[in-house]
Protein backbone atom coordinates (compact mmCIF):
# COMPACT_ATOMS: atom_id res chain seq x y z
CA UNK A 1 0.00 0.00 0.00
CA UNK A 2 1.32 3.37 -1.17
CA UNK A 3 0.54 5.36 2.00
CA UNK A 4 0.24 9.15 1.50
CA UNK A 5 2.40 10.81 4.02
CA UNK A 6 1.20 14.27 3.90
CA UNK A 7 -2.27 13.11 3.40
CA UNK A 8 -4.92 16.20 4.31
CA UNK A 9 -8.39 15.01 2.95
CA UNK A 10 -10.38 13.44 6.31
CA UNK A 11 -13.65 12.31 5.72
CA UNK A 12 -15.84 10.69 8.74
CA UNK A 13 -18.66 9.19 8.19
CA UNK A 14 -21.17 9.68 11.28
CA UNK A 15 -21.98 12.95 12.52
CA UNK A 16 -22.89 12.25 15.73
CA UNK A 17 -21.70 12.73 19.82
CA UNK A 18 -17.92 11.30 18.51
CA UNK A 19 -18.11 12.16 14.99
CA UNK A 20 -19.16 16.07 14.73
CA UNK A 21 -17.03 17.26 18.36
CA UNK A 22 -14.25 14.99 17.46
CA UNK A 23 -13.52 16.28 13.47
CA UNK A 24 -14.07 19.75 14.74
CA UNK A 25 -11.43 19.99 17.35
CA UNK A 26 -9.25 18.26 14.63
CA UNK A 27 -10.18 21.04 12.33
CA UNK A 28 -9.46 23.47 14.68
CA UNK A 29 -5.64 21.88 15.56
CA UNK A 30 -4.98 21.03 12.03
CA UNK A 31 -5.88 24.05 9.74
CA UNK A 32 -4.11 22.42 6.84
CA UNK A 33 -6.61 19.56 6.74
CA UNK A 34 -9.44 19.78 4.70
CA UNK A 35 -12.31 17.48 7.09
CA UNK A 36 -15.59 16.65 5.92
CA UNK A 37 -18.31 15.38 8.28
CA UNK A 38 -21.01 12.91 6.60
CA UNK A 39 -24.34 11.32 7.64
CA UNK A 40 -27.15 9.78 5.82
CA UNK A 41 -29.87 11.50 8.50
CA UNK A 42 -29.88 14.75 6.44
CA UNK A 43 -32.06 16.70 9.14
CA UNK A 44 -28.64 16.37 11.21
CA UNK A 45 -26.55 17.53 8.64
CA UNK A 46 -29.13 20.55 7.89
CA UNK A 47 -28.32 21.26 12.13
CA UNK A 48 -24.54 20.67 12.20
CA UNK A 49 -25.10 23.72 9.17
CA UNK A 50 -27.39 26.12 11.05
CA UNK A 51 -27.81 28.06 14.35
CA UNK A 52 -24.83 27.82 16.19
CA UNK A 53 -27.50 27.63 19.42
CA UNK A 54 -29.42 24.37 17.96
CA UNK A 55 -26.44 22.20 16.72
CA UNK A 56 -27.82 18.73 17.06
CA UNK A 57 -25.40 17.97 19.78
CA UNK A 58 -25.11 20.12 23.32
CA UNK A 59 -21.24 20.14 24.59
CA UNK A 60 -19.86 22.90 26.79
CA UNK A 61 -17.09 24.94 24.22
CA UNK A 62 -18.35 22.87 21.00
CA UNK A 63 -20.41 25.58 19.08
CA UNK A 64 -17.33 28.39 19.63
CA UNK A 65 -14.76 25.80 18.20
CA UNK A 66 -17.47 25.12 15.05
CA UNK A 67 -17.75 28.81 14.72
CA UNK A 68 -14.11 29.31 14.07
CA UNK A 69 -13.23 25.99 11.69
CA UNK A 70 -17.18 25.43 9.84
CA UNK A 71 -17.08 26.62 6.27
CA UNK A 72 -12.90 27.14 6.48
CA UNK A 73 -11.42 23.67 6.77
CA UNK A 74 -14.50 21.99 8.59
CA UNK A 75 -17.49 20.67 6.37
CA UNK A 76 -21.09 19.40 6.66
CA UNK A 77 -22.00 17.14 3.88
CA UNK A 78 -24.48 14.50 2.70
CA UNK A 79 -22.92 13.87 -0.63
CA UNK A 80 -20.99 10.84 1.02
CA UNK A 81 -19.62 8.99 -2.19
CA UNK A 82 -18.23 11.84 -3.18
CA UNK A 83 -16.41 12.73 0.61
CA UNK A 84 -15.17 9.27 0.30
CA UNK A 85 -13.99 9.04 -3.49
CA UNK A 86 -11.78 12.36 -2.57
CA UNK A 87 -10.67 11.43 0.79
CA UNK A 88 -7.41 10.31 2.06
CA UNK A 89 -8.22 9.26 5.56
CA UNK A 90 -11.75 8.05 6.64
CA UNK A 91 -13.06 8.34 10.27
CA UNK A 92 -15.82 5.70 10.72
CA UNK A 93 -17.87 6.82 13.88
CA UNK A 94 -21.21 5.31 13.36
CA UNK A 95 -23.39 3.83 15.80
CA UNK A 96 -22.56 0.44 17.44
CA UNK A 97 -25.82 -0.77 19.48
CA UNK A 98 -26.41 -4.20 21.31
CA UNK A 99 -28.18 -6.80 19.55
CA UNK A 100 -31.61 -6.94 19.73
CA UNK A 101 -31.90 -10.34 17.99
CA UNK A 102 -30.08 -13.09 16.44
CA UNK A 103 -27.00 -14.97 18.51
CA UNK A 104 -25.66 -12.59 21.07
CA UNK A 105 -29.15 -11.21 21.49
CA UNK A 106 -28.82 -8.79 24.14
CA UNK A 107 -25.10 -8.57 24.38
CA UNK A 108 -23.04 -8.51 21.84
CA UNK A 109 -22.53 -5.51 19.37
CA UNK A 110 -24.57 -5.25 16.54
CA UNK A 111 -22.15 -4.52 13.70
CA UNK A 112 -24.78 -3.69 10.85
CA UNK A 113 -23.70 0.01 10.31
CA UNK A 114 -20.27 -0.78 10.28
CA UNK A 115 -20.13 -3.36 7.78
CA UNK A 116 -23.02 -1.40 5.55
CA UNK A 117 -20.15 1.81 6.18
CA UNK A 118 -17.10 -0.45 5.36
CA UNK A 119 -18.83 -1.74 2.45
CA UNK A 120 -19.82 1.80 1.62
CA UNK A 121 -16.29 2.79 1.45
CA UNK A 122 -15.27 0.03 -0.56
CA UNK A 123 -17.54 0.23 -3.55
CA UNK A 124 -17.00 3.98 -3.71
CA UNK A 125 -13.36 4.43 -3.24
CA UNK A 126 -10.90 4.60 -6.36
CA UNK A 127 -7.81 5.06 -4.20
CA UNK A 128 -6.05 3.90 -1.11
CA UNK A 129 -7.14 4.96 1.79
CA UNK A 130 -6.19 4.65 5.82
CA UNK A 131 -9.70 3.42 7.43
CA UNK A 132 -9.98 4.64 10.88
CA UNK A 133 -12.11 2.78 13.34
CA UNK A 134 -13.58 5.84 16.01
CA UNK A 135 -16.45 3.72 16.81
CA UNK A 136 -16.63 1.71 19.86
CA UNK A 137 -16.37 -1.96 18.82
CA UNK A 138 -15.36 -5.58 20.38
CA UNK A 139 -12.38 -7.35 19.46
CA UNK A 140 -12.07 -8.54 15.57
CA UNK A 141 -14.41 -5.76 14.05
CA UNK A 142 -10.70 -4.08 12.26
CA UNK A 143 -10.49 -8.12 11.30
CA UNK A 144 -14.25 -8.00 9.90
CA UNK A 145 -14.25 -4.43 8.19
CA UNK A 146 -10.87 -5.97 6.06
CA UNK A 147 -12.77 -8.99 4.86
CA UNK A 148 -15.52 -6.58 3.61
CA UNK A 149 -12.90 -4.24 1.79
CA UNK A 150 -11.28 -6.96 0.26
CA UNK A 151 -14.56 -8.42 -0.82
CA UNK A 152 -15.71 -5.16 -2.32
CA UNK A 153 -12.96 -4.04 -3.71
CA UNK A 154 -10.87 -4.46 -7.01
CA UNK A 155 -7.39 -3.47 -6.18
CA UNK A 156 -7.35 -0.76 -3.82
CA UNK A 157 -5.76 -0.97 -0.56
CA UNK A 158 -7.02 0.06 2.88
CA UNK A 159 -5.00 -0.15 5.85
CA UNK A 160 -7.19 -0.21 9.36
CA UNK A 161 -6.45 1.63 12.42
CA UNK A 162 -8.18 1.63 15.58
CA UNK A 163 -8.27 4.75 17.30
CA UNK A 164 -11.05 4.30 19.87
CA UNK A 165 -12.47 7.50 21.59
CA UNK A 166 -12.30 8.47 25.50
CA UNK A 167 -14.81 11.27 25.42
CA UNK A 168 -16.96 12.13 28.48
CA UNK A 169 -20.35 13.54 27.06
CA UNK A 170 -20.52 17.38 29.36
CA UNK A 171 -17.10 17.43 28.57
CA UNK A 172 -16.06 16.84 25.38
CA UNK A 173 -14.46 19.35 24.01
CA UNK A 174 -12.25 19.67 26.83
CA UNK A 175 -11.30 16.08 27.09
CA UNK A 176 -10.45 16.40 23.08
CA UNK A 177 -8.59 19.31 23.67
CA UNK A 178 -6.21 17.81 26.85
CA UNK A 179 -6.77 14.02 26.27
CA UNK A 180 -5.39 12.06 29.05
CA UNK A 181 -3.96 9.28 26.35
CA UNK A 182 -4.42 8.74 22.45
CA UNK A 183 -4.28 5.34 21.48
CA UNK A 184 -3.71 4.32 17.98
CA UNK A 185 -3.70 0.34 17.18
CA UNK A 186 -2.60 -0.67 13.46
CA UNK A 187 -1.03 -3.98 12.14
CA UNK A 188 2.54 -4.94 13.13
CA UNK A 189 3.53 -5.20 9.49
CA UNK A 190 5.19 -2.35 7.63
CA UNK A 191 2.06 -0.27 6.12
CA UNK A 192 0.32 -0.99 9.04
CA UNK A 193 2.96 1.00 10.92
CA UNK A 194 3.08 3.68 8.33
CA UNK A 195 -0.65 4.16 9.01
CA UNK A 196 -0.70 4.36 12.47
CA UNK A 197 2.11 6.98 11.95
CA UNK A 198 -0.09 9.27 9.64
CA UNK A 199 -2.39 9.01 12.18
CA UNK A 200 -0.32 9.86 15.31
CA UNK A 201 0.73 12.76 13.16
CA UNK A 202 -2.76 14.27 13.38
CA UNK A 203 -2.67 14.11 17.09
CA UNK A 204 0.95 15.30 16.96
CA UNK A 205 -0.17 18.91 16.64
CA UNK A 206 -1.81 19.46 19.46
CA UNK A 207 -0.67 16.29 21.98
CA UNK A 208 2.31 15.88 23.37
CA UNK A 209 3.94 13.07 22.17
CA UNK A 210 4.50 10.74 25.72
CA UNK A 211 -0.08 11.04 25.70
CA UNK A 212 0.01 9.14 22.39
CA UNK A 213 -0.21 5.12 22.57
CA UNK A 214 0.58 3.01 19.82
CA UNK A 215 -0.76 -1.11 19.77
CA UNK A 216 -1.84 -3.76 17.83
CA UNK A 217 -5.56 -3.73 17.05
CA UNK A 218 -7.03 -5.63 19.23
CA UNK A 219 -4.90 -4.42 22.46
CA UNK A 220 -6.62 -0.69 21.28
CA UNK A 221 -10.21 -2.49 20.72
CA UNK A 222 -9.90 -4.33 24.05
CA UNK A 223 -8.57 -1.44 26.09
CA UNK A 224 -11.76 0.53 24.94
CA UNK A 225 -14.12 -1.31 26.32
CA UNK A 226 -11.79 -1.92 29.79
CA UNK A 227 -11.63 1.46 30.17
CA UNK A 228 -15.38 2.18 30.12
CA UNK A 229 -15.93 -1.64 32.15
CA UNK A 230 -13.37 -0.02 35.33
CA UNK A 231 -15.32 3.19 35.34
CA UNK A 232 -18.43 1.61 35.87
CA UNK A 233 -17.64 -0.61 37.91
CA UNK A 234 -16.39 2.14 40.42
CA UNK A 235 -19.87 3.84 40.09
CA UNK A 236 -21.73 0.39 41.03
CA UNK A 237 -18.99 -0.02 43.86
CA UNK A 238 -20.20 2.88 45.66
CA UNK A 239 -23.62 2.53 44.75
CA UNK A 240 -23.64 -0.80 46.43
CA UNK A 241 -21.71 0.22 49.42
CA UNK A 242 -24.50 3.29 49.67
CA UNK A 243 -27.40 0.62 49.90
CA UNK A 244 -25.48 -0.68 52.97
CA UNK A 245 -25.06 3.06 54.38
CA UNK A 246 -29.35 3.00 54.15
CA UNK A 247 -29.19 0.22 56.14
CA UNK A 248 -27.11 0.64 58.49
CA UNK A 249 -26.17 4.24 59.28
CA UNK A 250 -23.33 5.19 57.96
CA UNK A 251 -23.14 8.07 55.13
CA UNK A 252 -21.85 7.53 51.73
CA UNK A 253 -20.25 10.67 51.45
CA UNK A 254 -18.05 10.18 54.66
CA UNK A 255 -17.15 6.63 53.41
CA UNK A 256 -16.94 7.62 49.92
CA UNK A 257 -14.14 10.56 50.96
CA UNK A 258 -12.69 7.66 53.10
CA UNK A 259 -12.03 5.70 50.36
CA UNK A 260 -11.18 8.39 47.90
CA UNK A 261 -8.26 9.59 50.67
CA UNK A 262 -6.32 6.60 49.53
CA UNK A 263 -3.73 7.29 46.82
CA UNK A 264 -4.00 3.69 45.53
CA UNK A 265 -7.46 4.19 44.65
CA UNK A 266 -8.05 8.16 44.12
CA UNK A 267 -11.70 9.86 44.91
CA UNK A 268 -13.16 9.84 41.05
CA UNK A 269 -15.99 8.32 39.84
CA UNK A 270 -16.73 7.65 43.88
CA UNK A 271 -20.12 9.82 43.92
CA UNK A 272 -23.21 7.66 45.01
CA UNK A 273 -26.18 8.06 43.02
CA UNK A 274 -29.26 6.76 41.14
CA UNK A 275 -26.92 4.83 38.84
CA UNK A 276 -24.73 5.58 35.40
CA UNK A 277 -26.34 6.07 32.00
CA UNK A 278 -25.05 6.88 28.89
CA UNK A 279 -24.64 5.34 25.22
CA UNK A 280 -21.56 3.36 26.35
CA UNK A 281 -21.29 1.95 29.97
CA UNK A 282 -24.26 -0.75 29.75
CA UNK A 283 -23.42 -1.30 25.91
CA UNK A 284 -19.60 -1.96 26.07
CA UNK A 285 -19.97 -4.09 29.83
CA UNK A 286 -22.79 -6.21 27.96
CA UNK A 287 -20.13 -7.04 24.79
CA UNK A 288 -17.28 -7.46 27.11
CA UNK A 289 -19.46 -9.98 29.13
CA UNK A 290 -21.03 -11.55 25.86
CA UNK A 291 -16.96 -11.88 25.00
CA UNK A 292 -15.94 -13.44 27.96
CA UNK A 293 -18.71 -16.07 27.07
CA UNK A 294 -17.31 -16.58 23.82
CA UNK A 295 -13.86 -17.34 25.07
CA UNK A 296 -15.61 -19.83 27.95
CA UNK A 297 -14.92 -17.43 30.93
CA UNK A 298 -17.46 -17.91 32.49
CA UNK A 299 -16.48 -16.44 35.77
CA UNK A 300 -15.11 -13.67 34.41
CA UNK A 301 -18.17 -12.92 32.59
CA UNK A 302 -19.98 -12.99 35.48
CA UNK A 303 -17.73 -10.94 37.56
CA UNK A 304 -18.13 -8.00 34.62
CA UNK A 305 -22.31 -8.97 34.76
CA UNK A 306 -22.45 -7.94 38.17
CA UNK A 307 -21.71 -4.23 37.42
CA UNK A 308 -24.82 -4.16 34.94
CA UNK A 309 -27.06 -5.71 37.50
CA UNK A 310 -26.11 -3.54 40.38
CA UNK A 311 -26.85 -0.56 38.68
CA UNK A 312 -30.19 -1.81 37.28
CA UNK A 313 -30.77 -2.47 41.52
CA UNK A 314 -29.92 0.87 42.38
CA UNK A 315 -32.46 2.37 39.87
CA UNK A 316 -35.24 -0.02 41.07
CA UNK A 317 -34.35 0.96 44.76
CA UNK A 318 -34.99 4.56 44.24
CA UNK A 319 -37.84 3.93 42.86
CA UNK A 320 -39.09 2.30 46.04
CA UNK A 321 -37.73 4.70 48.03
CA UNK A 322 -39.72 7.07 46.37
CA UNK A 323 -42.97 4.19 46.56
CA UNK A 324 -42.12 4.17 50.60
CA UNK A 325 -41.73 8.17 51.42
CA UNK A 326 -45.31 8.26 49.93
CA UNK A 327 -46.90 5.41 51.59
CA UNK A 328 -46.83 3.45 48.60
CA UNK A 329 -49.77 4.68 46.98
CA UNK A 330 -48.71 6.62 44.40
CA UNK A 331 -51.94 6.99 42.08
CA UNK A 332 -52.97 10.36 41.81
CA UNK A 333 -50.09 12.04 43.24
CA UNK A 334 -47.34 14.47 41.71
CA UNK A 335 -43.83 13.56 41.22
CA UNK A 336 -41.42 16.47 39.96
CA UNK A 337 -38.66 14.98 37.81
CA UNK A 338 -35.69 17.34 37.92
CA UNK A 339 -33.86 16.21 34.66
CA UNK A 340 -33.72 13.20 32.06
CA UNK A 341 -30.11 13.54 30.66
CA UNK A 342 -27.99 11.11 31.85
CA UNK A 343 -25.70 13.54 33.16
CA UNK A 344 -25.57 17.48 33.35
CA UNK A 345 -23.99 19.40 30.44
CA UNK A 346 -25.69 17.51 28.03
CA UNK A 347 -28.74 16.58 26.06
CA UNK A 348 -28.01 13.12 25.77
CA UNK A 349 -30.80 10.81 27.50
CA UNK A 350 -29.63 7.19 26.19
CA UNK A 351 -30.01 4.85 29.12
CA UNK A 352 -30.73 7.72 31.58
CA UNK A 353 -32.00 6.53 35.17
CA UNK A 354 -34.86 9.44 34.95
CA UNK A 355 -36.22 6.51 31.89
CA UNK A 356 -36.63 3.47 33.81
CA UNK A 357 -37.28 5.56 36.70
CA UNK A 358 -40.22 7.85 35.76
CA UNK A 359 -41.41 4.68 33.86
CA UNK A 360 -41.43 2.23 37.22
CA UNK A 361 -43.96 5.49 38.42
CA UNK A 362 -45.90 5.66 35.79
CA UNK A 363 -46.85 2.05 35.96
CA UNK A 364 -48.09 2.90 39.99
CA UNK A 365 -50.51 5.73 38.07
CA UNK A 366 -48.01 8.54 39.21
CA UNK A 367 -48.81 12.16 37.60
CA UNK A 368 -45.21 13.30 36.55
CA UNK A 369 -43.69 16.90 36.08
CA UNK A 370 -40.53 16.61 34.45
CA UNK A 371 -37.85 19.65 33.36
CA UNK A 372 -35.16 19.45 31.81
CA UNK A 373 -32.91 22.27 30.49
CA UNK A 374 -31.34 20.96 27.65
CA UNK A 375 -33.48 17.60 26.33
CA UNK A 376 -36.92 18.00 24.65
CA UNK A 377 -39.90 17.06 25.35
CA UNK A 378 -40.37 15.20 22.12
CA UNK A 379 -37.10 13.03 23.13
CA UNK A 380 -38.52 12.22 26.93
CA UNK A 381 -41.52 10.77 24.88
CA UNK A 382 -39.60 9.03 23.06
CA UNK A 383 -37.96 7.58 25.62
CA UNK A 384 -40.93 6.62 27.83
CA UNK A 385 -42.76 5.37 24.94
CA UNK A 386 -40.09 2.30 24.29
CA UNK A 387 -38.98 1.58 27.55
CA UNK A 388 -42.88 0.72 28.64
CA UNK A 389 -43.27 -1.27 25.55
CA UNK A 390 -40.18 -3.32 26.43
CA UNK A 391 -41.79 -3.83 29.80
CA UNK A 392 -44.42 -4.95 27.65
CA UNK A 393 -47.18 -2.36 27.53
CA UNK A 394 -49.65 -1.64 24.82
CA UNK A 395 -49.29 1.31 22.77
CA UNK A 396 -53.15 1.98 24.29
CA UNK A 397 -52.02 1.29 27.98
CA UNK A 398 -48.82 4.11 27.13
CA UNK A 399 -50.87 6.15 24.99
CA UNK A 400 -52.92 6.40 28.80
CA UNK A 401 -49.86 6.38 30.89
CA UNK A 402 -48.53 9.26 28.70
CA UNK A 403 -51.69 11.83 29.51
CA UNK A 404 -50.05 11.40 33.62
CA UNK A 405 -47.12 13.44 32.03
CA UNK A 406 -46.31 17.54 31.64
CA UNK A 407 -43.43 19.10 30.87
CA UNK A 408 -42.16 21.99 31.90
CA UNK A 409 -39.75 24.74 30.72
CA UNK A 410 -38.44 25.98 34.00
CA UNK A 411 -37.91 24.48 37.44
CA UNK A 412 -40.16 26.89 39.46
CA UNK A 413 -43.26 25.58 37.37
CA UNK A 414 -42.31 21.92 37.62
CA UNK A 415 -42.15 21.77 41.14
CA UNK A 416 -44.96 23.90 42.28
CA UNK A 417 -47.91 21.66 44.28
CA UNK A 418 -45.90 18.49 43.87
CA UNK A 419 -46.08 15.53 46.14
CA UNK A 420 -42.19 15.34 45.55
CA UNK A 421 -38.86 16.09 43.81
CA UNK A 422 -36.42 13.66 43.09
CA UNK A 423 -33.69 15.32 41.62
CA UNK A 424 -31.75 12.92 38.54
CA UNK A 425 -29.37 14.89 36.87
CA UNK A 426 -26.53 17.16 38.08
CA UNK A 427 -27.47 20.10 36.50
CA UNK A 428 -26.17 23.15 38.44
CA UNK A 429 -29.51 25.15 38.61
CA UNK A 430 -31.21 21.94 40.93
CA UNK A 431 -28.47 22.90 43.42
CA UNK A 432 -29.91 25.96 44.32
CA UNK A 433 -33.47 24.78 44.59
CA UNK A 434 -35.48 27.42 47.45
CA UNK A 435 -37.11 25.36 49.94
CA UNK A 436 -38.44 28.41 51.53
CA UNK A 437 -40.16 29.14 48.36
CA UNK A 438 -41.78 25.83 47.96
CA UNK A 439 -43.06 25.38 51.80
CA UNK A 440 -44.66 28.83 50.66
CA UNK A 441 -46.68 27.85 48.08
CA UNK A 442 -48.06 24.66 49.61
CA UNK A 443 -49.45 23.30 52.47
CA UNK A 444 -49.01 19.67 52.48
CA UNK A 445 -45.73 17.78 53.53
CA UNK A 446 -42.94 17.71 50.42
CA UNK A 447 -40.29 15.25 49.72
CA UNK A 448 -37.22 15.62 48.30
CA UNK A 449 -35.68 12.24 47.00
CA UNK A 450 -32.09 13.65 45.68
CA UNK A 451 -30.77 10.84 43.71
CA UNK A 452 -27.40 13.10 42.94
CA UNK A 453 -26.75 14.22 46.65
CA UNK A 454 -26.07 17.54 45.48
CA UNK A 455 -28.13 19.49 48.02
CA UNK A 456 -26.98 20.14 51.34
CA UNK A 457 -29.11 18.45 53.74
CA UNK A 458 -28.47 21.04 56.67
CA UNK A 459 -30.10 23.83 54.67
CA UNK A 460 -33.07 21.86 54.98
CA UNK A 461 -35.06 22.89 57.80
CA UNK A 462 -38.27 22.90 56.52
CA UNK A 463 -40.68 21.33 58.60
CA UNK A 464 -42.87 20.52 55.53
CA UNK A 465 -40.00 19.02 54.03
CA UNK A 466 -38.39 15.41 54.06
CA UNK A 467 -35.33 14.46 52.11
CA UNK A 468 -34.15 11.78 51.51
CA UNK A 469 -30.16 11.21 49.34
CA UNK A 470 -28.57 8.09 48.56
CA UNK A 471 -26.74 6.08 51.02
CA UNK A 472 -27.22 8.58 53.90
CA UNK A 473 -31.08 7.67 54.77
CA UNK A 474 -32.74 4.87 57.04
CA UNK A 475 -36.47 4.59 57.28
C-alpha cells in the first residue's frame, strides 16, 4: 500500500456525539486539513449547518470551536460517495448498538452500520485509503471491516487503524482538547505501521507526544471497552456500598471521601447516586461480558455482569424509596422529575436513570412533572414510549400512561404543588433549589428524593420538608 504521508483530505462518516465534536477539534488543531463530516440522517446535517444555538449535539465549548473551523477547513456534507472518493483518511464513527436479535441477542454488538459503512467505502473508493475505526467496537471488528474491503474491492488498498475515543459527554471538548492518552492500534507489518504513523501525526499537533499510545488492534479495541468496564464498575462499587449506608447508618459521602483519601485508589468516579447512564457503559460491559462467554470465561463474565445488575438495583431501589416516602400509593399524586439527561452538560438521555425511573412510576398511576434544560420534550416521549413497551405495555395502555405526564420549561413551574422532587441529573440550577419558596406555596408535607446528593441536607429545615439522598437515609 502506497501510503500518503502528507495526506490532508479526512472524511468521517457519522456525525454524531464522537463524529461532529471529534472532526471539529481536529479542524481546529490542524488548519491544513481539509475534514468533511457525513451522515445519511440529512435533518442532522441541515443542524450541524445552522444556528450555532441548535447544533444537534449540546457540549460545553463545541459551538465556539465550530464557529471558528465550519465553512474554512471543517465541512457538513451528505454527498458521502463523493467525501469518500476524494478522501485520504476516513473516520468511521457510526453507531454500534447491542443486539436486539439473532445470537448474542442482548449482548453482543450489533455490527450492521459498520459493515453497511465499510462496504460503503469500498464500492466507492478509487484510491487507497487509511480506514480509521472511532467507533466503539469488540475485538475482531478491524479483522471484519478488512474482509468486507477486500470483498468489495478491485485493487485498492485500505490499511485499518483503531483509534477508539475516551470522550466524556458534558465534557467533550475539553477532554479532546487535553486528552489524558491517544491510542492508535494498526497492524505490526510495515504499512500498518506507516498508518498508524499518519495518524499519530494528526494528534501530533496538538498532543504531546509521551499522551500518544501506539498497539496492535485488538490491544486498542480491548482497552476501549476496559476502560469504560473499570469506570463503571467504580460507580456500582459505591452505589452498592451506599445501599449498605441505608441500612445501616453510615453516610456515603463520609465513606466515599474515606475511600477516595487513599492514593492507591483516588476519589473519582466515587459519587453515590441513582446509577450511570449513557450510550456506552451498559453497551460496552454487555459485549465485554457476551466476550468473555465466547472465550468460555465464564467467571469472568460474570464478575463483569455484576456491574450491569447492580446498577439496574440501584435504579429499582430509588424507585421504592420514592414508593415508601409516599406510603406506597402513588396513584394520583405528583412527582417532579428534575432532569432526564444522563448527566448534566448535556442533552443526551440514552439509558438515563430518569427513563426506567419515571417509567417504574408511571406504571403505579403517578402524575409526573418533568424539566429538563437541555433535552426535549419530544425526546422524553420518546424515551418513555419504548422503555414501557419493552416492559411490555400496549401502545393503548402508554398512549394512557402518557396523559399522567407535563413538561415543563423551568424548574419553578415543575415543582410547584408536587407531592415530591427527586432530583436525577446534576445540572447546576437543581443545586440551588429554594425550599423556603416551595413550603410557601403549599401546604401539604414535600419530599425531596435527591438521587445526585447535590443538596446540602443542613439547609433543609423545613418542617414541611423530608429528604431523603442516597446512602445517607434509614427509614
Amino acid at each position: 500500500m502506497k501510503i500518503k504521508m502528507k495526506s490532508k483530505n479526512i472524511c468521517c462518516i457519522g456525525a454524531g456525539y464522537v463524529g461532529g465534536p471529534t472532526m471539529a477539534v481536529i479542524a481546529s488543531k490542524c488548519p491544513n486539513y481539509k475534514i468533511t463530516v457525513v451522515d445519511i440522517d440529512s435533518k442532522r446535517i441541515d443542524l450541524w449547518n445552522g444556528d450555532l444555538h441548535r447544533l444537534p449535539v449540546y457540549e460545553p465549548g463545541l459551538k465556539e470551536v465550530i464557529d471558528a473551523t465550519r465553512g474554512k477547513n471543517l465541512f457538513f456534507s451528505n454527498d458521502i460517495d463523493k467525501e469518500i472518493r476524494q478522501a485520504d483518511i476516513i473516520f468511521m464513527a457510526v453507531n454500534t448498538p447491542t443486539k436486539t436479535e439473532g445470537k448474542g441477542k442482548g449482548m453482543a454488538t450489533d455490527l450492521r452500520f459498520v459493515e453497511k459503512c465499510a462496504e460503503r467505502i469500498a464500492k466507492m473508493s478509487l484510491s487507497d485509503k487509511i480506514i480509521v475505526e472511532k467507533s466503539t467496537a469488540p475485538i475482531g471488528t478491524a479483522k471484519r471491516i478488512k474482509e468486507i474491503l477486500k470483498l468489495n474491492s478491485k485493487n485498492i488498498k485500505f490499511e485499518i487503524v483503531s483509534n477508539p475515543e475516551f470522550l466524556a459527554e458534558g465534557t467533550a471538548i475539553n477532554d479532546l482538547l487535553y486528552p489524558d492518552r491517544i491510542l492508535v492500534g494498526s497492524d505490526e507489518t510495515p504499512s500498518g505501521k506507516m498508518a498508524s504513523k499518519v495518524i499519530v501525526d494528526i494528534y501530533k499537533h496538538w498532543v504531546p507526544e509521551n499522551k500518544i499510545i501506539t498497539t496492535n488492534l485488538w490491544s486498542s479495541e480491548l482497552s476501549k471497552l476496559a476502560s469504560n468496564a473499570f469506570l463503571a464498575q467504580r460507580i456500582s462499587s459505591i452505589n452498592s456500598l451506599s445501599a449498605l449506608c441505608d441500612e445501616s447508618g453510615a453516610n456515603i459521602k463520609e465513606v466515599s471521601r474515606a475511600i477516595g483519601s487513599d492514593s492507591r485508589i483516588g476519589d473519582k468516579f466515587l459519587e453515590a447516586s441513582v446509577g450511570f447512564g449513557g450510550s456506552c457503559f451498559k453497551k460496552d460491559i454487555l459485549n465485554l461480558v457476551y466476550l468473555c462467554k465466547f472465550y468460555g470465561l465464564n467467571e469472568v463474565a460474570e464478575y463483569w455482569h455484576q456491574v450491569i445488575k447492580i446498577n439496574q438495583f440501584q435504579k429499582e431501589r430509588f424507585s421504592q424509596r420514592i414508593l415508601t416516602i409516599l406510603d406506597s400509593d402513588i396513584s394520583n399524586q405528583t412527582i417532579s422529575i428534575l432532569g432526564w439527561a444522563f448527566k448534566k452538560n448535556t442533552n443526551d438521555s440514552r439509558e438515563s436513570a430518569s427513563i426506567d425511573i419515571s417509567s417504574n412510576l408511571l406504571k403505579k398511576d403517578a402524575n409526573l412533572n418533568i424539566y429538563d434544560p437541555m433535552v426535549k420534550s419530544s425526546k422524553v416521549k420518546k424515551d418513555l414510549v419504548e422503555n414501557l413497551k419493552n416492559q411490555g405495555l400496549s401502545m393503548k395502555e402508554i398512549d394512557t400512561k402518557l396523559l399522567r405526564v407535563r413538561f415543563f420549561d423551568n424548574i419553578n413551574d415543575s415543582i410547584k404543588n408536587t407531592d415530591c422532587i427527586a432530583i436525577m441529573t446534576e445540572w447546576d440550577e437543581f443545586k440551588n433549589i429554594n425550599i423556603d419558596e416551595i413550603s410557601k406555596v403549599t401546604s401539604k408535607k414535600i419530599f425531596i428524593a435527591d438521587g445526585r446528593n447535590i443538596l446540602n441536607p443542613k439547609n433543609i429545615e423545613s418542617s414541611k420538608v423530608k429528604y431523603i439522598s442516597v446512602g445517607n437515609s434509614k427509614f
